[in-house]
N, C-alpha and C. Protein backbone atom coordinates (compact mmCIF):
# COMPACT_ATOMS: atom_id res chain seq x y z
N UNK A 1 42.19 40.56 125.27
CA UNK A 1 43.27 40.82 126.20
C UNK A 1 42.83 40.49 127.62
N UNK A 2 43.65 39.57 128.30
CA UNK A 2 43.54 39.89 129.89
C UNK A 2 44.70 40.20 130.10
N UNK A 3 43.81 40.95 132.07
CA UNK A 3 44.84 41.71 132.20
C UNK A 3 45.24 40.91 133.65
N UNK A 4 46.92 40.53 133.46
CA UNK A 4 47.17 39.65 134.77
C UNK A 4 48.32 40.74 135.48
N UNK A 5 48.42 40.61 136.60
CA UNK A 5 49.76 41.55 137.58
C UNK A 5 50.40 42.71 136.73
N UNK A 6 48.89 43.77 136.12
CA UNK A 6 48.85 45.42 135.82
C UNK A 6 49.50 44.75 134.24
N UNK A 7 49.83 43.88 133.88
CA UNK A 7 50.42 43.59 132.37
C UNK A 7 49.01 43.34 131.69
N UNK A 8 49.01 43.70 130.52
CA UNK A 8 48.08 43.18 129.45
C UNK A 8 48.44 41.72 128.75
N UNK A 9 48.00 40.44 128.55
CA UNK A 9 48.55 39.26 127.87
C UNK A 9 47.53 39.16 126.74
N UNK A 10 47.80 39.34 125.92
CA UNK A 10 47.29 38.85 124.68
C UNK A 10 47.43 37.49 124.72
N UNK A 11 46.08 36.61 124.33
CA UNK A 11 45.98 34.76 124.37
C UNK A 11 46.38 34.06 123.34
N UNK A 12 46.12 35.41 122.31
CA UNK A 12 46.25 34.55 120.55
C UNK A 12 47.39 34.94 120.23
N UNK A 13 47.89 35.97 120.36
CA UNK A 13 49.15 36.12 119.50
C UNK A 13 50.95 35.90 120.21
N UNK A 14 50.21 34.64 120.36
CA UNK A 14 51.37 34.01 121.38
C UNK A 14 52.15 32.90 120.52
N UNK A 15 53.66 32.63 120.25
CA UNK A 15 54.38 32.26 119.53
C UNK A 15 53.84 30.70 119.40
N UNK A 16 53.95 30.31 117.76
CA UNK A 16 54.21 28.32 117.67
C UNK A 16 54.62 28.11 116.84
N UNK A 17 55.36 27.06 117.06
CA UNK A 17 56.20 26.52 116.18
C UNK A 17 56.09 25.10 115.81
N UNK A 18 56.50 24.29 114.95
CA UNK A 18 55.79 22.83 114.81
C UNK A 18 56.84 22.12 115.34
N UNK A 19 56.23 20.96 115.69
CA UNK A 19 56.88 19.67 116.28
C UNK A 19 58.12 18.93 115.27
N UNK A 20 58.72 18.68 116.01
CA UNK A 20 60.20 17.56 115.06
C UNK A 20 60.30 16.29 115.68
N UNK A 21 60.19 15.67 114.76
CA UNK A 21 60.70 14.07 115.59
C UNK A 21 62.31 13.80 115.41
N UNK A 22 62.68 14.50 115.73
CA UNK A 22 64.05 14.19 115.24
C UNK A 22 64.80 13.56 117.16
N UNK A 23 64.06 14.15 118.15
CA UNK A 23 65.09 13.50 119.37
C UNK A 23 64.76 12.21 119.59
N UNK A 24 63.94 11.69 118.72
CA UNK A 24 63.43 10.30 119.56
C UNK A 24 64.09 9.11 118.52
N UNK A 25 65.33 9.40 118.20
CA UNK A 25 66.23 8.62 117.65
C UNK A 25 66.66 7.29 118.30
N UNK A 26 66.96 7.29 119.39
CA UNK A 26 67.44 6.56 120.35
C UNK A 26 66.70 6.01 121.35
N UNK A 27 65.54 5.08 121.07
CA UNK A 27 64.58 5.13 122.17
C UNK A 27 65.25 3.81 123.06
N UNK A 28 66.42 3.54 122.87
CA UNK A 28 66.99 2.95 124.20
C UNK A 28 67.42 3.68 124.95
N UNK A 29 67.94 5.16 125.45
CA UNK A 29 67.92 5.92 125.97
C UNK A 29 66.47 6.31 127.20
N UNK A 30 66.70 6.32 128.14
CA UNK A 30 65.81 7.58 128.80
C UNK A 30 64.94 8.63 128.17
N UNK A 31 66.26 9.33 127.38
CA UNK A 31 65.55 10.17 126.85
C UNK A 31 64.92 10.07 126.15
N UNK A 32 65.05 8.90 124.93
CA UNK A 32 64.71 8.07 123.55
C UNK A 32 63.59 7.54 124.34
N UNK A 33 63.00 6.95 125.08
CA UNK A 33 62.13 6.43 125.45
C UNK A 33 60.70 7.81 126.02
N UNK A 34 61.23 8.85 126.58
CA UNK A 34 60.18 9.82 126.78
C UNK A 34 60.01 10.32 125.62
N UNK A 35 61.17 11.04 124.51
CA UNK A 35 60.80 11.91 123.93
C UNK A 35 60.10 11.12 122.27
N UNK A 36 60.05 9.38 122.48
CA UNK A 36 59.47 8.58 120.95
C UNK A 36 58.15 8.95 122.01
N UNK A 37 57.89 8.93 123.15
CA UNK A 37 56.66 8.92 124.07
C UNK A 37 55.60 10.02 123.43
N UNK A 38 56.08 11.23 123.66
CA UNK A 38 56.04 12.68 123.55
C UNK A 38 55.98 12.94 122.08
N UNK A 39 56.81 12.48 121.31
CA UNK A 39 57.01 12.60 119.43
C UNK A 39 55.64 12.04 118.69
N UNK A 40 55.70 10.86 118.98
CA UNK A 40 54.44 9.93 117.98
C UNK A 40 53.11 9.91 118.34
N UNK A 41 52.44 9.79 117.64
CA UNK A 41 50.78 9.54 117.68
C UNK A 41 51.10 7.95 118.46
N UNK A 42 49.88 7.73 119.44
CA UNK A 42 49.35 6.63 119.98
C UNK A 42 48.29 6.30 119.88
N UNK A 43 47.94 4.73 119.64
CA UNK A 43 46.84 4.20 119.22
C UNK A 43 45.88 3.25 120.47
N UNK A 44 46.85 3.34 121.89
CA UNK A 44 46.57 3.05 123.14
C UNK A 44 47.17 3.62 124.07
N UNK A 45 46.16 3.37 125.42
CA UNK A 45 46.77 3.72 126.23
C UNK A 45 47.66 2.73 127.02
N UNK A 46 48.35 1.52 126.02
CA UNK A 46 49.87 0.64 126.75
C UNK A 46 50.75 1.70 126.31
N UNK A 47 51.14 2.26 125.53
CA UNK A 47 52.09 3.09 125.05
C UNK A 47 52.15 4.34 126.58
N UNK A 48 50.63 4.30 127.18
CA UNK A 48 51.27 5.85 128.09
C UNK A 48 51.73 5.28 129.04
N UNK A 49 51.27 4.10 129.72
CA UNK A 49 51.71 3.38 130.77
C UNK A 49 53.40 2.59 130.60
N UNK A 50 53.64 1.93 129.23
CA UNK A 50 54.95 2.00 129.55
C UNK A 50 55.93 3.11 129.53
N UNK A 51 55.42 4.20 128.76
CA UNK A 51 56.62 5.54 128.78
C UNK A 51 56.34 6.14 130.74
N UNK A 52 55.04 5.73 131.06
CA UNK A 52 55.14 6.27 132.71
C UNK A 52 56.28 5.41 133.74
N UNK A 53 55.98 4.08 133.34
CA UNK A 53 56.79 2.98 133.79
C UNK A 53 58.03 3.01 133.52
N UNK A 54 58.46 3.52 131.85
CA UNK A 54 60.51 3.82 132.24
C UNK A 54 60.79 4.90 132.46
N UNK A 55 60.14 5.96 133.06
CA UNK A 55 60.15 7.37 133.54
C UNK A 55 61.18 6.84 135.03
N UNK A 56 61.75 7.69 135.31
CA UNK A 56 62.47 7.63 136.27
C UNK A 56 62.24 8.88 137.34
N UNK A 57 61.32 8.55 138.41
CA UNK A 57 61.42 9.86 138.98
C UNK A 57 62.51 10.54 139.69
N UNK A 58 62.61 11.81 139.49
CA UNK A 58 63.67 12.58 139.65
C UNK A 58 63.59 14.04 139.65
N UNK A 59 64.60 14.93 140.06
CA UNK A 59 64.45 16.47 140.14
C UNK A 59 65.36 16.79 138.74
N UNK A 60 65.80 15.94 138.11
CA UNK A 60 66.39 16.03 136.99
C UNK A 60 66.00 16.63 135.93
N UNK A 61 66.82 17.70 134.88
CA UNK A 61 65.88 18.21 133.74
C UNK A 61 64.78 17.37 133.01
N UNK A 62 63.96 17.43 132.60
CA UNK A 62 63.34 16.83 131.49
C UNK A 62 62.93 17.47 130.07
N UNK A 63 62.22 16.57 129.53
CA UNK A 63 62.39 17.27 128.29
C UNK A 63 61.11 18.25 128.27
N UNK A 64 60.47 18.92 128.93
CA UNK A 64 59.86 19.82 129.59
C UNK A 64 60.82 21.25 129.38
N UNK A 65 61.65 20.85 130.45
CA UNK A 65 62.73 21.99 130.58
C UNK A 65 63.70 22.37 129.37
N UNK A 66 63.92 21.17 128.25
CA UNK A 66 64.01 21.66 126.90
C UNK A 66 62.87 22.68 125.78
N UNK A 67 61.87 22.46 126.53
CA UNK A 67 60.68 23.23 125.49
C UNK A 67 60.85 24.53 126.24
N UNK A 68 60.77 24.45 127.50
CA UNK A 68 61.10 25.58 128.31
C UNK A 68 61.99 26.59 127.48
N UNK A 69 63.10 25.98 127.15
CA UNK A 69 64.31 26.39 127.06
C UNK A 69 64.26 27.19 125.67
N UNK A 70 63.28 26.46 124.55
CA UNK A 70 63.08 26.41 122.88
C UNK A 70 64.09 25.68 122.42
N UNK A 71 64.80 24.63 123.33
CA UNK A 71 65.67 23.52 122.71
C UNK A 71 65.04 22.70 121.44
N UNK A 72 63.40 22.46 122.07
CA UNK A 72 62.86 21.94 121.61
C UNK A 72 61.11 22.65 121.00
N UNK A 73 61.01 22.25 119.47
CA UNK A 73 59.89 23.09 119.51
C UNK A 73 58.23 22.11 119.87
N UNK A 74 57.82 23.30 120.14
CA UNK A 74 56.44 22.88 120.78
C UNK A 74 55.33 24.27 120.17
N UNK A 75 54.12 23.48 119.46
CA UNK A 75 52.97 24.67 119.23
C UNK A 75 52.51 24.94 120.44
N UNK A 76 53.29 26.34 120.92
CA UNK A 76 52.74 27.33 122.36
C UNK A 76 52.00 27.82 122.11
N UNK A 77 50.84 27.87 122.98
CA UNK A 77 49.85 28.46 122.88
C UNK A 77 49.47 29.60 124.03
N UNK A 78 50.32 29.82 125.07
CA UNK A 78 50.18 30.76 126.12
C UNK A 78 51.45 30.67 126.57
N UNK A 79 52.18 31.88 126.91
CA UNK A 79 53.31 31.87 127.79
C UNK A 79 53.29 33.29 128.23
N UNK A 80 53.76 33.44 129.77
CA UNK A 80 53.81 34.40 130.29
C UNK A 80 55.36 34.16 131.28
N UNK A 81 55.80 34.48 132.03
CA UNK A 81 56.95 34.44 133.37
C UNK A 81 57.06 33.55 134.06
N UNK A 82 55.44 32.70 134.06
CA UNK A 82 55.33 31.82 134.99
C UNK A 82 55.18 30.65 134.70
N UNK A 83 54.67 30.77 133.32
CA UNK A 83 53.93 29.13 132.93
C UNK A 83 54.39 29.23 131.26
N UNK A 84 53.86 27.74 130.66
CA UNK A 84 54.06 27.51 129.41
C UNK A 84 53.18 26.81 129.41
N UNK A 85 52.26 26.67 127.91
CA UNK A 85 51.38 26.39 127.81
C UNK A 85 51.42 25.68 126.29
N UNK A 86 51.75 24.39 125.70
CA UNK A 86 51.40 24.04 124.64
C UNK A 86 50.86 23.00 124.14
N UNK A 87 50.28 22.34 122.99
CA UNK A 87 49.30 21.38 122.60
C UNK A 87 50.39 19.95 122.74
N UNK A 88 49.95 18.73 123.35
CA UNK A 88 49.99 17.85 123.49
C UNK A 88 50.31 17.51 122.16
N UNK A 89 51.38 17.03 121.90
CA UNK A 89 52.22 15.79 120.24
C UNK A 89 51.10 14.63 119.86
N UNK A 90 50.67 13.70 120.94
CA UNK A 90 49.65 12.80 120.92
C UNK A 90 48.37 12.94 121.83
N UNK A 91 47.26 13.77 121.35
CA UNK A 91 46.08 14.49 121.72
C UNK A 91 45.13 13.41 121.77
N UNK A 92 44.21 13.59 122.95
CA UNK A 92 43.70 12.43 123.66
C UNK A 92 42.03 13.00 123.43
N UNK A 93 42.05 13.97 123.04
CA UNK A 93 40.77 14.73 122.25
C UNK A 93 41.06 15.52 121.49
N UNK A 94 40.10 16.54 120.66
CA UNK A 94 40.39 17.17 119.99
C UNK A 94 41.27 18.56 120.42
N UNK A 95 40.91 19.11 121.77
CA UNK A 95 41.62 19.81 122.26
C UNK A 95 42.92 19.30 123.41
N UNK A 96 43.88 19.18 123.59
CA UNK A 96 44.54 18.90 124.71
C UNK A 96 46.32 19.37 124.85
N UNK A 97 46.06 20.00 125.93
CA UNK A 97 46.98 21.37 125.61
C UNK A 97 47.96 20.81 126.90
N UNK A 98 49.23 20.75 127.49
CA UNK A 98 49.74 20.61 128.23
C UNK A 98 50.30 22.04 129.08
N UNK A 99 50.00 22.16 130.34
CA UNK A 99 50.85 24.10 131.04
C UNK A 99 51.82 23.57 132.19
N UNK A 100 53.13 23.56 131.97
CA UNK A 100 53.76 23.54 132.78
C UNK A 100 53.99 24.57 133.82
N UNK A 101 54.57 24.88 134.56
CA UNK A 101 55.21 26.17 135.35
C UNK A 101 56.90 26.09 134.89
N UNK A 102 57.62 27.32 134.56
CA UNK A 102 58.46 27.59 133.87
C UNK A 102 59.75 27.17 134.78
N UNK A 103 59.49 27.42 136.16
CA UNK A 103 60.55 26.98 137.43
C UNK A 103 59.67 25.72 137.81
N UNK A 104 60.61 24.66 137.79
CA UNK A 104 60.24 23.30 138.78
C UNK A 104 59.71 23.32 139.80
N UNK A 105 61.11 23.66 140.86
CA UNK A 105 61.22 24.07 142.25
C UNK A 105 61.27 23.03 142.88
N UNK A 106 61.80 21.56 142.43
CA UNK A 106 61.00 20.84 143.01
C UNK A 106 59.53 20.06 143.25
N UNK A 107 59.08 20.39 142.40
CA UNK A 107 57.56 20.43 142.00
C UNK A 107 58.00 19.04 140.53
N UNK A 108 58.04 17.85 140.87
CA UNK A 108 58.16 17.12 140.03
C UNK A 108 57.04 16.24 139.75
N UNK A 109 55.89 16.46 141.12
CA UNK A 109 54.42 15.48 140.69
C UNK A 109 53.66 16.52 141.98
N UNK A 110 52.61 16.13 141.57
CA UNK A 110 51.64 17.06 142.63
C UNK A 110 51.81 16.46 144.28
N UNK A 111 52.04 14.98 144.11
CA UNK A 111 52.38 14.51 145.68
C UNK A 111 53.92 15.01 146.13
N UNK A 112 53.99 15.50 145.43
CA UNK A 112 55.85 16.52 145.88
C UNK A 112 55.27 18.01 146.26
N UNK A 113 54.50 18.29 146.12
CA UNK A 113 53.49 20.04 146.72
C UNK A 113 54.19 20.21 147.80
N UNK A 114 54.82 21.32 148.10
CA UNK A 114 54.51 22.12 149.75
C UNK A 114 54.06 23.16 149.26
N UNK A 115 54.22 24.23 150.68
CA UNK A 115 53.30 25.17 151.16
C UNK A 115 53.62 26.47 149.82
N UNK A 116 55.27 26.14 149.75
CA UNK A 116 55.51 27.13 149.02
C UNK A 116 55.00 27.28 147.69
N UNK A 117 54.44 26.10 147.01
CA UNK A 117 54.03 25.73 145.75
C UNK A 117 52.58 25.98 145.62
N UNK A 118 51.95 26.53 146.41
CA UNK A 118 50.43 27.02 146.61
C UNK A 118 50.38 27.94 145.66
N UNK A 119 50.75 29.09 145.36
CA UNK A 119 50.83 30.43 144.26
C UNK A 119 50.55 29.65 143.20
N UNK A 120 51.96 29.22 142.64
CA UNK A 120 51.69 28.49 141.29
C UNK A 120 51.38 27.31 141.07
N UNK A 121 50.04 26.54 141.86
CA UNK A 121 49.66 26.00 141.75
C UNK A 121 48.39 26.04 141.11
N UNK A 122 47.90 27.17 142.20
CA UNK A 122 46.88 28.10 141.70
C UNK A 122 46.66 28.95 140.52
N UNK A 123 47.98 29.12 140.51
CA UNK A 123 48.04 30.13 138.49
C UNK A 123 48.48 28.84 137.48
N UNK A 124 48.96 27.87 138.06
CA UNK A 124 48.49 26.72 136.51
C UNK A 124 46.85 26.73 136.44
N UNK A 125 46.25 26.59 137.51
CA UNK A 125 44.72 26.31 137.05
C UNK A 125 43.95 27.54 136.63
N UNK A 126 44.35 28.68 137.42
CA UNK A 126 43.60 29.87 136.47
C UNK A 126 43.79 30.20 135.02
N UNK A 127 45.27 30.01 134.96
CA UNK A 127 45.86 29.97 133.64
C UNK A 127 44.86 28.41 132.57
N UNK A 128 44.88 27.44 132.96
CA UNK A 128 43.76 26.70 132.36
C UNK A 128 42.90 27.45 132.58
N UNK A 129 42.00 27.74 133.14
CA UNK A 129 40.70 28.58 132.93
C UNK A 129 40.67 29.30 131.50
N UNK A 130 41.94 30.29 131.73
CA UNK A 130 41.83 31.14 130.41
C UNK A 130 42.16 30.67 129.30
N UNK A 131 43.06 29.70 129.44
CA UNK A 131 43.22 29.32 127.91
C UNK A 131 42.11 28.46 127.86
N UNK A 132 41.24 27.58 128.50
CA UNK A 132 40.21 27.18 127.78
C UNK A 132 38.82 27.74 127.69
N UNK A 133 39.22 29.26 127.89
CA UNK A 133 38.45 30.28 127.23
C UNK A 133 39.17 30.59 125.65
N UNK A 134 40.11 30.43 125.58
CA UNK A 134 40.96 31.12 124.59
C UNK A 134 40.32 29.73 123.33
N UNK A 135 40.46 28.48 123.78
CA UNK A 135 40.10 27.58 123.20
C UNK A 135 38.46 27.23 122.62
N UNK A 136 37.61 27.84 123.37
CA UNK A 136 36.80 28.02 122.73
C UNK A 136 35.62 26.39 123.18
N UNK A 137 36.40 26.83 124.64
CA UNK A 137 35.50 24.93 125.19
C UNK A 137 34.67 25.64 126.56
N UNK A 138 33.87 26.70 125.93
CA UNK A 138 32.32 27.22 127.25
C UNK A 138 31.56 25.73 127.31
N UNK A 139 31.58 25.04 126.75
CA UNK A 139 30.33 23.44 127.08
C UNK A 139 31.41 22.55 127.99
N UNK A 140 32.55 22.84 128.55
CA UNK A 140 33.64 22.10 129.66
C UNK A 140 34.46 21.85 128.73
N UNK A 141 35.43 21.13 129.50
CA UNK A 141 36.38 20.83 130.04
C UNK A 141 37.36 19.75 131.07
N UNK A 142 38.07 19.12 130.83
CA UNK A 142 38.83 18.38 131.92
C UNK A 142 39.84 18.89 132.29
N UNK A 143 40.65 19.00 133.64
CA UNK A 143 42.09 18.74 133.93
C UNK A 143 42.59 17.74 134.98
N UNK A 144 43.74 17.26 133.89
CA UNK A 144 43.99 16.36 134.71
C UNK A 144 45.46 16.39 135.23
N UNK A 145 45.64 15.65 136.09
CA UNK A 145 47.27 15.27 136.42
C UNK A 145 47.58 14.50 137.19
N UNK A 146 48.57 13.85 135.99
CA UNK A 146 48.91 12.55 136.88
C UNK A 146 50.45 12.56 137.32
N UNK A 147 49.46 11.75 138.48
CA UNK A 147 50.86 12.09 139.70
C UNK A 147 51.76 9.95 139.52
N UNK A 148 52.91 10.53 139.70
CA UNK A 148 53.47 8.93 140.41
C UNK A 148 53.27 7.46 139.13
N UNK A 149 54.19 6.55 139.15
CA UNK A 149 54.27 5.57 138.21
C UNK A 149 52.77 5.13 137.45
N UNK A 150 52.15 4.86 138.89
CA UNK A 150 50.58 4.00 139.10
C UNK A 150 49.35 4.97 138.53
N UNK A 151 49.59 6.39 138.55
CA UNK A 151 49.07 7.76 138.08
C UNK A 151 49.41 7.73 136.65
N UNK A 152 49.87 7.23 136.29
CA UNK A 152 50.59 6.96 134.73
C UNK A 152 51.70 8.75 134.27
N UNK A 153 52.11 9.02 135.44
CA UNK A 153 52.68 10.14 135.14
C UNK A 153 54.50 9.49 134.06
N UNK A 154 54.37 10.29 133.05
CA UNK A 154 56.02 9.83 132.03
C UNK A 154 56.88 11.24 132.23
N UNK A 155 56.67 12.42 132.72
CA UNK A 155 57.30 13.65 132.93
C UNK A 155 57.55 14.11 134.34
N UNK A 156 58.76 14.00 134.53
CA UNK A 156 58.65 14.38 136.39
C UNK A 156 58.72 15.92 135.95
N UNK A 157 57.68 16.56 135.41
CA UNK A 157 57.89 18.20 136.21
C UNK A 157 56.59 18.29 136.01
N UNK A 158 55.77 18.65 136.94
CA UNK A 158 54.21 18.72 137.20
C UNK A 158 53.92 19.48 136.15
N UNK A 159 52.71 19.28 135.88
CA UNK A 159 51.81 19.79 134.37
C UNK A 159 50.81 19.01 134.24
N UNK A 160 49.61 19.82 134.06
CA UNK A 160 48.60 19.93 133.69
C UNK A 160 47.46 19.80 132.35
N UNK A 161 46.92 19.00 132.40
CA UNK A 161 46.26 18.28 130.85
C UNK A 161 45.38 19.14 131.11
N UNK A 162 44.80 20.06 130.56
CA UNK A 162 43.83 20.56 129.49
C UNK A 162 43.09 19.65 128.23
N UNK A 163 42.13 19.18 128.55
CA UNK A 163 41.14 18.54 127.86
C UNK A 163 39.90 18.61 127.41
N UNK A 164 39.63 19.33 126.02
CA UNK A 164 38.10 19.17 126.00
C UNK A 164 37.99 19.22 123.85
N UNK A 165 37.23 19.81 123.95
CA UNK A 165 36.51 19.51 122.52
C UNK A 165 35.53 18.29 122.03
N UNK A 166 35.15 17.50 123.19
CA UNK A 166 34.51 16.62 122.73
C UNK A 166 33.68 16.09 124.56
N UNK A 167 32.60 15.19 124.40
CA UNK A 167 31.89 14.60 125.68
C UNK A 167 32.85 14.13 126.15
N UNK A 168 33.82 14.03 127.51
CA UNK A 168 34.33 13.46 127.95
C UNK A 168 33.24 11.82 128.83
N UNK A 169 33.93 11.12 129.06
CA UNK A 169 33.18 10.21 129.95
C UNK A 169 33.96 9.95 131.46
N UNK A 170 32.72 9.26 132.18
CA UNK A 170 32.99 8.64 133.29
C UNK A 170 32.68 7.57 133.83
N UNK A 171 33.59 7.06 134.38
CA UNK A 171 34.86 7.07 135.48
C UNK A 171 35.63 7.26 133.81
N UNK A 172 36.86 7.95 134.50
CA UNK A 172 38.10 8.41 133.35
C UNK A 172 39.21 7.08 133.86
N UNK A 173 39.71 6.65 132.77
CA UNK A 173 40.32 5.58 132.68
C UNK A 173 40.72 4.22 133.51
């Protein structure tokens, strides 16, 4: 158990549910194009760069704000008031967990930050901390986030890669 703002959160016994490929019907769509992105295993990284490339940035829902919602299911692995926390559809290591923040706000890439976005900026990364305690990665860890077309970002609502289970290398991509 930790204990966050006088609440107790239990890490493990936090709801999941399995993945459906069923929205990525239509990948001439917008949406068909993020959510075949998001649905399928990838065997490169051209597949992340073109789903970043027909991303359209915007303050617009995404399909983020459907998992948000449980429109859509996603294996969660942490959720509290503030954040959501679940495993990446196409995992780039053995561990790789995606944590959104549950309100946008505006917050559609990290180069969109103001002052007001400092709090939960700061509790996406503590919140990584703990879940990759929860995960069971004491030998590290990565996080990443990509911001902007050229950043290879495909989701305009900021979120955070959680990465580890294995040697990462460097320079990263």
């Amino acid at each position: 158990m930790e204990k966050q703002g006088g609440k107790a959160q239990s890490l493990k016994g936090m709801r999941s549910i399995s993945t459906s490929r069923a929205d990525s019907k239509n990948p001439s769509s917008r949406f068909g194009v993020l959510t075949s992105h998001l649905l399928l295993p990838h065997s490169s990284m051209a597949s992340e760069k073109e789903a970043a490339l027909a991303a359209v940035p915007s303050d617009s829902p995404t399909i983020f704000d459907k998992i948000i919602n449980k429109e859509i299911p996603s294996k969660v692995v942490y959720e509290d008031d503030k954040v959501l926390a679940f495993r990446d559809i196409a995992p780039q290591a053995p561990t790789h967990i995606l944590i959104i923040p549950k309100v946008k706000d505006g917050l559609t890439g990290l180069s969109k930050a103001e002052e007001r976005h400092c709090e939960i900026l700061g509790y996406l990364l503590y919140t990584a901390k703990l879940i990759a305690k929860q995960e069971g990665l004491e030998d590290g860890f990565r996080i990443v986030i990509n911001d902007g077309p050229k950043g290879c970002q495909s989701v305009y609502h900021l979120h955070i890669h959680l990465i580890g289970g294995r040697q990462m290398n460097w320079p990263p991509g």
